[in-house]
Protein backbone atom coordinates (compact mmCIF):
# COMPACT_ATOMS: atom_id res chain seq x y z
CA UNK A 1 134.27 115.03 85.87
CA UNK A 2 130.91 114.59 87.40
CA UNK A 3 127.86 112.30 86.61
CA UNK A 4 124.54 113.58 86.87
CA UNK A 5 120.88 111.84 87.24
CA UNK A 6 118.16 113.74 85.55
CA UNK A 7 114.63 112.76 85.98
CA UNK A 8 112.42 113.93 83.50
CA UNK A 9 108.82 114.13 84.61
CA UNK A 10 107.38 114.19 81.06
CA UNK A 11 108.18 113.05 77.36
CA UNK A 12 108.45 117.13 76.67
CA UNK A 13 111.27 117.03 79.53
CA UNK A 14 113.35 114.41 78.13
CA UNK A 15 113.00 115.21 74.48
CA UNK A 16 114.66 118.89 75.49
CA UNK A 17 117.29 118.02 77.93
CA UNK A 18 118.48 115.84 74.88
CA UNK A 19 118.43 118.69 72.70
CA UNK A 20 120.31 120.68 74.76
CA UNK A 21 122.69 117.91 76.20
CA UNK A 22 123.21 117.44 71.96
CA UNK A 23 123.43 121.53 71.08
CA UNK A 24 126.60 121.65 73.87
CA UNK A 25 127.77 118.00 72.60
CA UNK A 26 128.02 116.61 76.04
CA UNK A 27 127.66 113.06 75.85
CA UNK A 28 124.78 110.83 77.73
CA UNK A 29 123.81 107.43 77.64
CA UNK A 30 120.25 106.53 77.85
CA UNK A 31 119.08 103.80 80.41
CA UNK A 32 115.27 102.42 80.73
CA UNK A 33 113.97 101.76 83.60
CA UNK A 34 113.42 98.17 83.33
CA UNK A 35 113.33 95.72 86.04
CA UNK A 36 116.68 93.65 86.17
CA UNK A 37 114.55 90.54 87.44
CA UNK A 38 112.81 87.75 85.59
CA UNK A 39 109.33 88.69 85.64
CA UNK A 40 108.38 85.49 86.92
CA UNK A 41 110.53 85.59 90.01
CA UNK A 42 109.16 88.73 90.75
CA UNK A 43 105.64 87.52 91.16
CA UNK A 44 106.16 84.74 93.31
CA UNK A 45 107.84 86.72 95.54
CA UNK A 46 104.87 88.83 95.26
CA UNK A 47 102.35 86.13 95.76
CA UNK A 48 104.10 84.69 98.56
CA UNK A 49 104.36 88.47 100.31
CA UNK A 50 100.54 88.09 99.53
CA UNK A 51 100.01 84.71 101.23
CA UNK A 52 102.14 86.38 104.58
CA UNK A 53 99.84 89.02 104.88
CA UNK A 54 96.55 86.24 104.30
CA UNK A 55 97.74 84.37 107.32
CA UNK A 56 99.31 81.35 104.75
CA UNK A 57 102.89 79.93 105.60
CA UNK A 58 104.80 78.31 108.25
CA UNK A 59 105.97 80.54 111.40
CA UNK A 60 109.30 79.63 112.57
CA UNK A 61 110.30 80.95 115.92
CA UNK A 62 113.90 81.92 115.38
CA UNK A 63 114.62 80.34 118.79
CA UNK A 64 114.12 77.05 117.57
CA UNK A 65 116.73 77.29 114.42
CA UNK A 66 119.38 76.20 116.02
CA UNK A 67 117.89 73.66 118.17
């Protein structure tokens, strides 16, 4: 068979696609939408994007890598 992705836009949404997805006994699975990555990982790669963007970090020519 086929998979589908339905994206809700409200609690109203979800709540009756379940009912109906329940009334024709098709099963679902629910998945959140939570972040696979460690929290803390994600905001040091945030604050380093930040310190990019502030003119902070080294500038490596990639020229000189293999040199």
């Amino acid at each position: 068979m086929e998979t589908l992705i339905v994206h809700p836009e409200n609690k109203e949404q979800l709540a009756a696609i379940k009912a109906f997805m329940k009334a024709l006994k098709i099963s679902f699975e629910k998945k959140s939408e939570e972040s696979p990555y460690n929290p803390e990982f994600v905001q040091k790669i945030l604050a380093g994007r930040d310190d990019i963007k502030n003119g902070k970090g080294v500038k490596i020519n990639p020229e000189d890598l293999w040199k």
